[in-house]
Protein backbone atom coordinates (compact mmCIF):
# COMPACT_ATOMS: atom_id res chain seq x y z
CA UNK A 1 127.01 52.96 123.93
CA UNK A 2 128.76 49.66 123.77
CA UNK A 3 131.98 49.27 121.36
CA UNK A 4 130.48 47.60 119.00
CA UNK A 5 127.65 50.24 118.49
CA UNK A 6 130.28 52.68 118.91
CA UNK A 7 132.49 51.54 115.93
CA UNK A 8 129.61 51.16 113.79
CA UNK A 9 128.87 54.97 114.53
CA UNK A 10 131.81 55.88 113.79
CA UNK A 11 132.20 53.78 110.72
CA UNK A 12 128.67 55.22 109.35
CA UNK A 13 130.09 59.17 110.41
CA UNK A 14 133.22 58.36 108.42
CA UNK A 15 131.37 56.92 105.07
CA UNK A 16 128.70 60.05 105.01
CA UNK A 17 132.04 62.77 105.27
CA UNK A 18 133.15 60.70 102.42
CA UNK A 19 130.45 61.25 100.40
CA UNK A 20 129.66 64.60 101.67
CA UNK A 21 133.77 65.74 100.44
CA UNK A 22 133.07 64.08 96.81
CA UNK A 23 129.75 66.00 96.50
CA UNK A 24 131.24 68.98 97.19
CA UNK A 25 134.20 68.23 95.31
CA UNK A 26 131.85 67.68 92.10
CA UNK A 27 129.73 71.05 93.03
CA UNK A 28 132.53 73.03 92.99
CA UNK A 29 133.78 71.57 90.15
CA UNK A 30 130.87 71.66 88.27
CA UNK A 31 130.61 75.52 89.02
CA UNK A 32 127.66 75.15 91.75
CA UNK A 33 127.46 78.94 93.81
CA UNK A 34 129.08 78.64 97.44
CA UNK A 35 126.05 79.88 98.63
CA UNK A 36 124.40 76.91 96.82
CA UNK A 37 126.36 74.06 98.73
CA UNK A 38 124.12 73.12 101.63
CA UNK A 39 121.19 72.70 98.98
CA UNK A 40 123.40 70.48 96.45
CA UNK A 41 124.55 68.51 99.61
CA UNK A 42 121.32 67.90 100.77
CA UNK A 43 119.98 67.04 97.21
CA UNK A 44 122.86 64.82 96.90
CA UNK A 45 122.58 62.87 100.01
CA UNK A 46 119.36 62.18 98.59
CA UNK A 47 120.40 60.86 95.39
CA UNK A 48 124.01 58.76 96.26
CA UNK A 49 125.43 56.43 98.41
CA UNK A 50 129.17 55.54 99.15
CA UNK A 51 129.36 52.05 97.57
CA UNK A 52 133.50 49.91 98.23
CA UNK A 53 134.61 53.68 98.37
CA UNK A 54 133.09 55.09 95.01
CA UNK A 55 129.82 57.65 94.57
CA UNK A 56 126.79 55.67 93.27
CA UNK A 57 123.52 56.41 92.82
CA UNK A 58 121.30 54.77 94.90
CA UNK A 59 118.95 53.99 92.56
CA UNK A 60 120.67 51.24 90.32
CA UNK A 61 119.02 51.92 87.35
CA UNK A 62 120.37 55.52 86.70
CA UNK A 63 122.88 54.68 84.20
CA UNK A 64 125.33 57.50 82.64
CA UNK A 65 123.95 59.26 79.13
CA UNK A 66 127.17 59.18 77.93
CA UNK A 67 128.33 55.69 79.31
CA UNK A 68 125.27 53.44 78.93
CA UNK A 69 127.34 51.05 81.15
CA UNK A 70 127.97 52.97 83.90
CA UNK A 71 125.92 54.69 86.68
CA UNK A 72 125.53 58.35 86.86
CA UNK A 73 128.25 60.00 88.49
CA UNK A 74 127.87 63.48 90.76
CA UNK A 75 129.51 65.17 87.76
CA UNK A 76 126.69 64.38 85.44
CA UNK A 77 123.91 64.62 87.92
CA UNK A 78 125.17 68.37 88.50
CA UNK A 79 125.29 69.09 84.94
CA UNK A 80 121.19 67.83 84.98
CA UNK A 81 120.66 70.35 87.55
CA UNK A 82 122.37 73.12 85.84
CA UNK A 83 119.52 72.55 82.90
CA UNK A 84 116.85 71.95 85.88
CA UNK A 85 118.06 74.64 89.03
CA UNK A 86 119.55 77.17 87.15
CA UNK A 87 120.12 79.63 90.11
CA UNK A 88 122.26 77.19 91.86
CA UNK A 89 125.06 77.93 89.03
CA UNK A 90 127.11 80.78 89.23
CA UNK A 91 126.64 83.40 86.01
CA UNK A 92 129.38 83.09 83.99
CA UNK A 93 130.75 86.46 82.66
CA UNK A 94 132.02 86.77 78.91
């Protein structure tokens, strides 16, 4: 592996722990079961892409519910799944 191909290894490695640290920042958050993680991570990878340092969707067109202007965020696409993949959610007790 030359430098070159090297850095850019390195560079993609370092941009997918980035994403992978704000997707589990947002799961835990957003109340998503430890045991849960890996499938949320995986889901997310799916979904976003790190973008000049911030979570986007990769699909451009998924715009926020609640901010027409802005792209969904990991926040809100958790709170989708809570309605859609109920058993990655921890119960809440009362």
């Amino acid at each position: 592996m030359t430098r070159a191909e090297h850095r850019l290894w390195a560079h993609r490695r370092l941009k997918r722990l980035e994403l992978e640290n704000a997707l589990l920042t947002a799961a835990f958050e957003a109340g998503v079961a430890r045991t849960a993680w890996p499938d949320v991570l995986n889901r997310g990878l799916e979904v976003f892409t790190l973008e000049d340092g911030r979570v986007v969707p990769e699909d451009p067109t998924l715009y926020s519910a609640t901010r027409p202007h802005e792209r969904r965020g990991p926040r809100e696409w958790l709170e989708g799944l809570r309605e859609d993949a109920k058993h990655l959610f921890e119960r809440r007790t009362r």
